[in-house]
N, C-alpha and C. Protein backbone atom coordinates (compact mmCIF):
# COMPACT_ATOMS: atom_id res chain seq x y z
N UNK A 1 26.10 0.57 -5.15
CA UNK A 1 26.13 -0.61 -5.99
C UNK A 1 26.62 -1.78 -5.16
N UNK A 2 26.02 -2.90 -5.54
CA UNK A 2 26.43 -3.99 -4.56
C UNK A 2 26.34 -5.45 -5.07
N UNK A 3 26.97 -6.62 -4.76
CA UNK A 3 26.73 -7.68 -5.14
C UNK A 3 25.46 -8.18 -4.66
N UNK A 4 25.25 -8.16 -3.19
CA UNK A 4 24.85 -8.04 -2.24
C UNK A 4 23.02 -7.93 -2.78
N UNK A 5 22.90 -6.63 -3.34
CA UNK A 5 21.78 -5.74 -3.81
C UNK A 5 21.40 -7.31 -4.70
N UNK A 6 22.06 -7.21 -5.84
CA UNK A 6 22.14 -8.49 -6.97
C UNK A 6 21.53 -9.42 -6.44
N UNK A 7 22.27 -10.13 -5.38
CA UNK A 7 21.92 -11.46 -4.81
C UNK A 7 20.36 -11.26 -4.30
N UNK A 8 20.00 -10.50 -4.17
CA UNK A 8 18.69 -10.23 -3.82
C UNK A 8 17.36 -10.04 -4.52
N UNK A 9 18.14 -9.34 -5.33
CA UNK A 9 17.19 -9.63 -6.45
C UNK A 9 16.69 -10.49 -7.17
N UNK A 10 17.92 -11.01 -7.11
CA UNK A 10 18.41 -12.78 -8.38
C UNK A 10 17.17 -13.69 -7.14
N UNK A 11 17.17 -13.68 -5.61
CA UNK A 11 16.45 -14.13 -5.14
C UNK A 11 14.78 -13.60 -5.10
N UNK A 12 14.39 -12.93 -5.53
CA UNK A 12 13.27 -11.96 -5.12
C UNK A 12 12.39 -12.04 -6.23
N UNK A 13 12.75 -11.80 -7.45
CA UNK A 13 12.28 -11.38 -9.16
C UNK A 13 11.50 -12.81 -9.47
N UNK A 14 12.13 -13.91 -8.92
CA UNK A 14 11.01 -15.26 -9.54
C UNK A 14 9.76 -15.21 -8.36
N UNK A 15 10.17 -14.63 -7.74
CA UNK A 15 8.45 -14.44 -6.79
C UNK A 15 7.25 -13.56 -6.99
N UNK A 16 8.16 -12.30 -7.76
CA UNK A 16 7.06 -11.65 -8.22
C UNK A 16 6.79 -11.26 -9.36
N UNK A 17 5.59 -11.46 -9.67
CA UNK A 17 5.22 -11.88 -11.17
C UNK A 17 5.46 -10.74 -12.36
N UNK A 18 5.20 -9.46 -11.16
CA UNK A 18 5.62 -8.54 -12.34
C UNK A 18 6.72 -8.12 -12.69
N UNK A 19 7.54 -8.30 -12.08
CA UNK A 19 9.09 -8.67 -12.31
C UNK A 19 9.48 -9.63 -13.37
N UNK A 20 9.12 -10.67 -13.02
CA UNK A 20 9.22 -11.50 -14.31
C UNK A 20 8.63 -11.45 -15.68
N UNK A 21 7.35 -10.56 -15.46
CA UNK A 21 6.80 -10.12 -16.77
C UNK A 21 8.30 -9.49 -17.28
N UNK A 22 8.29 -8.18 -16.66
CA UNK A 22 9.46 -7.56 -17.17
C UNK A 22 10.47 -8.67 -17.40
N UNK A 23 11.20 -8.58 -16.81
CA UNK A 23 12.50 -9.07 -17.01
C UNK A 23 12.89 -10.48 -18.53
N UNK A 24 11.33 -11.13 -18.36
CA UNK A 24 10.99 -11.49 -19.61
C UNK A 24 11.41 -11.16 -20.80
N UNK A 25 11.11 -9.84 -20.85
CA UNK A 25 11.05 -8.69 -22.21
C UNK A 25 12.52 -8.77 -22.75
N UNK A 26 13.44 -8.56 -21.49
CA UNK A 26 15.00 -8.29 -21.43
C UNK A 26 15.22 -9.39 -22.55
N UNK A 27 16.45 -8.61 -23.73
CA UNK A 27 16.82 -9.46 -24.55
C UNK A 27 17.83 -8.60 -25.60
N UNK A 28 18.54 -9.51 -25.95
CA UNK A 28 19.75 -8.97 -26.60
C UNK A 28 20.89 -8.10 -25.96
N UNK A 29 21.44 -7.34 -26.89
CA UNK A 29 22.99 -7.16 -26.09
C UNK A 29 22.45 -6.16 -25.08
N UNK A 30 21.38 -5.48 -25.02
CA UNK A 30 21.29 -4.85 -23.75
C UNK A 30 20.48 -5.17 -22.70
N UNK A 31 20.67 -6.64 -23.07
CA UNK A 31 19.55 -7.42 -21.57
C UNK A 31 20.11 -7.00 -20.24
N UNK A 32 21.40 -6.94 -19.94
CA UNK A 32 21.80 -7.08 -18.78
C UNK A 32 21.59 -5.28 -18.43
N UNK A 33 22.13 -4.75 -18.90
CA UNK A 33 21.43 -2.82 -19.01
C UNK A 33 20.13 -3.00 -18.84
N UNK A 34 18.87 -3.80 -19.44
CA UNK A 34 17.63 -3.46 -19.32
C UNK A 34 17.50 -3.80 -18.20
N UNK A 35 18.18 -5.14 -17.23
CA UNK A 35 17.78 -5.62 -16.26
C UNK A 35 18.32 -4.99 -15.02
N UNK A 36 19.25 -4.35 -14.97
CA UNK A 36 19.55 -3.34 -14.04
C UNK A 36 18.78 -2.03 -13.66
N UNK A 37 18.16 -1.55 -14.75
CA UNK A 37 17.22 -0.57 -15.09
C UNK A 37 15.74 -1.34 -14.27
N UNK A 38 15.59 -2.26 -14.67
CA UNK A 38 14.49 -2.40 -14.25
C UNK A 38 14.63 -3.01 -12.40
N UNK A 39 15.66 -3.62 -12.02
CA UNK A 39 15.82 -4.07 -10.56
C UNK A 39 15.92 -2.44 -9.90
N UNK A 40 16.71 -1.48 -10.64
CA UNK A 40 16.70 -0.27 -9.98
C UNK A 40 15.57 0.52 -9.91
N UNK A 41 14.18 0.28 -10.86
CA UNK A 41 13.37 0.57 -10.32
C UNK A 41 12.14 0.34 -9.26
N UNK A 42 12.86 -1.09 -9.11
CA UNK A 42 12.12 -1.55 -8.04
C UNK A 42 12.73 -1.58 -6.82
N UNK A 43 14.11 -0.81 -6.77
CA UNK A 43 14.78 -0.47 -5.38
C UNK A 43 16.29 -1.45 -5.50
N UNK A 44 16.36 -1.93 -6.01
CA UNK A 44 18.03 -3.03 -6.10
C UNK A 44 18.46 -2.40 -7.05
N UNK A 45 19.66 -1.82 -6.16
CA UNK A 45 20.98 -0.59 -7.47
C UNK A 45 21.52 -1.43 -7.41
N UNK A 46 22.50 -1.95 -8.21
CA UNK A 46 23.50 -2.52 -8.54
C UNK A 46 23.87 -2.68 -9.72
N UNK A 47 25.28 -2.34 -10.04
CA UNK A 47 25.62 -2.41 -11.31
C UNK A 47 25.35 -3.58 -12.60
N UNK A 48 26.19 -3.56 -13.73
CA UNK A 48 25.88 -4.41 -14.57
C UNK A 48 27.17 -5.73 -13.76
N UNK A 49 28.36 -5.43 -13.56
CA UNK A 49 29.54 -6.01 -12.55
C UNK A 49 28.96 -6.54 -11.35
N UNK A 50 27.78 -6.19 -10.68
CA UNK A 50 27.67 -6.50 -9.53
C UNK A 50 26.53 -7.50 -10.00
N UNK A 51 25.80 -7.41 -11.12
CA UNK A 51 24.76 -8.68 -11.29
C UNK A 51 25.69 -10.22 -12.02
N UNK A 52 26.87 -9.74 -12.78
CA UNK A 52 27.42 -10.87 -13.21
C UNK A 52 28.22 -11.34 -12.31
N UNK A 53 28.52 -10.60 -10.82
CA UNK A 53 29.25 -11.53 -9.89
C UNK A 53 28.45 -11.89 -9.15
N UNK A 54 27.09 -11.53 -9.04
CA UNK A 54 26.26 -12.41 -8.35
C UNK A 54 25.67 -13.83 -8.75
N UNK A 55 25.23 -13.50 -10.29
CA UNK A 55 25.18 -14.96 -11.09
C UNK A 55 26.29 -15.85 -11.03
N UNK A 56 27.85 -15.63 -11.29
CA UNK A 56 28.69 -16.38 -10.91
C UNK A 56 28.42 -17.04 -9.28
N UNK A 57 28.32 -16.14 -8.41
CA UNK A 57 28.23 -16.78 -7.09
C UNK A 57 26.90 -17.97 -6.85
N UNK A 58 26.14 -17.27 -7.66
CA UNK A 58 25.01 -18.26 -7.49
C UNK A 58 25.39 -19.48 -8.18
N UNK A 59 25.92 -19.61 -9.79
CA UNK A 59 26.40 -20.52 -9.88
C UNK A 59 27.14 -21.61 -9.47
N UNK A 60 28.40 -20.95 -8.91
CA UNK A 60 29.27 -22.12 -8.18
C UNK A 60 28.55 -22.67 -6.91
N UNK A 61 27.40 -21.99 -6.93
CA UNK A 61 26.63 -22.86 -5.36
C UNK A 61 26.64 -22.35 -4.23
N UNK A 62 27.48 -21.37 -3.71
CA UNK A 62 28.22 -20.68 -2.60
C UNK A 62 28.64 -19.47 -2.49
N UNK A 63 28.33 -19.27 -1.41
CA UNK A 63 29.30 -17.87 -1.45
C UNK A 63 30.71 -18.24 -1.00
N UNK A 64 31.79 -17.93 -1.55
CA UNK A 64 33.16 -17.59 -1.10
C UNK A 64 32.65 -16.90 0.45
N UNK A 65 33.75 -17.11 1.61
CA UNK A 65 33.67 -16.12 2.67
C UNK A 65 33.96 -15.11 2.67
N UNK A 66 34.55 -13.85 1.85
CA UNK A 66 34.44 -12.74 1.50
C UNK A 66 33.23 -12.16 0.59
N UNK A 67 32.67 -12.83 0.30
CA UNK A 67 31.49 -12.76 -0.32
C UNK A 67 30.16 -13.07 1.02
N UNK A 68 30.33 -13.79 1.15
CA UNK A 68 29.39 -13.41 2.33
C UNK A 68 29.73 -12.56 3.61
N UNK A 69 30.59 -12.51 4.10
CA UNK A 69 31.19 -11.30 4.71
C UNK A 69 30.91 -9.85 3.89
N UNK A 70 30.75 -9.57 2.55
CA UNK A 70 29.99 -8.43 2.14
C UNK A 70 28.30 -8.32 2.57
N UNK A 71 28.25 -9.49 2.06
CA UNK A 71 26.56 -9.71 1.99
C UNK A 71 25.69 -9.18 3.63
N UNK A 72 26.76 -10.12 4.84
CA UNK A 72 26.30 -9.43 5.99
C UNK A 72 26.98 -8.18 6.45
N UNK A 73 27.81 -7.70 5.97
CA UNK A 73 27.98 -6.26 6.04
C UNK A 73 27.10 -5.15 5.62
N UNK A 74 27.08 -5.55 4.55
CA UNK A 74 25.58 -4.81 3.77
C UNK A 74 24.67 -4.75 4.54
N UNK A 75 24.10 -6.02 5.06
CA UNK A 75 23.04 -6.03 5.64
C UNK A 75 22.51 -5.78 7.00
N UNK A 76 23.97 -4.85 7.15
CA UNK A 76 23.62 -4.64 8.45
C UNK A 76 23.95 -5.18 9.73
N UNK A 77 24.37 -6.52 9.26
CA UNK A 77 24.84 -8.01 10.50
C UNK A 77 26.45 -7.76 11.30
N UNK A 78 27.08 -6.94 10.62
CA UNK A 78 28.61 -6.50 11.35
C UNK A 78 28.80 -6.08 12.86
């Protein structure tokens, strides 16, 4: 599970269309469950915790430097 995973997705899902079909659908109190379900089947695990700290991060604009210090850890960049 990862923020990391999240941030990727949150970047990835408006590019492809069938993603957004889905994710579309997502609604009500188990949108954020449906939407994990569905990023995990397209390969991005990450929890329901790891997609609302990625939306926060995306929000404030930035990553914090421990937050990106995960992101290139994850990715391999360490």
């Amino acid at each position: 599970m990862s923020v990391a995973r999240a941030l990727e997705f949150l970047k990835q899902a408006p590019q492809d269309q069938g993603l957004r079909e889905r994710l579309e659908a997502c609604s009500g109190r188990e949108a954020i469950a449906q939407l994990t379900r569905i990023a995990s089947e397209a390969g991005y695990v990450f929890s329901q915790d790891d997609y609302r700290e990625a939306v926060r991060l995306l929000a404030e604009g930035e990553l914090d430097q421990a937050a990106l210090d995960e992101v290139m850890r994850e990715a391999g960049f360490e």
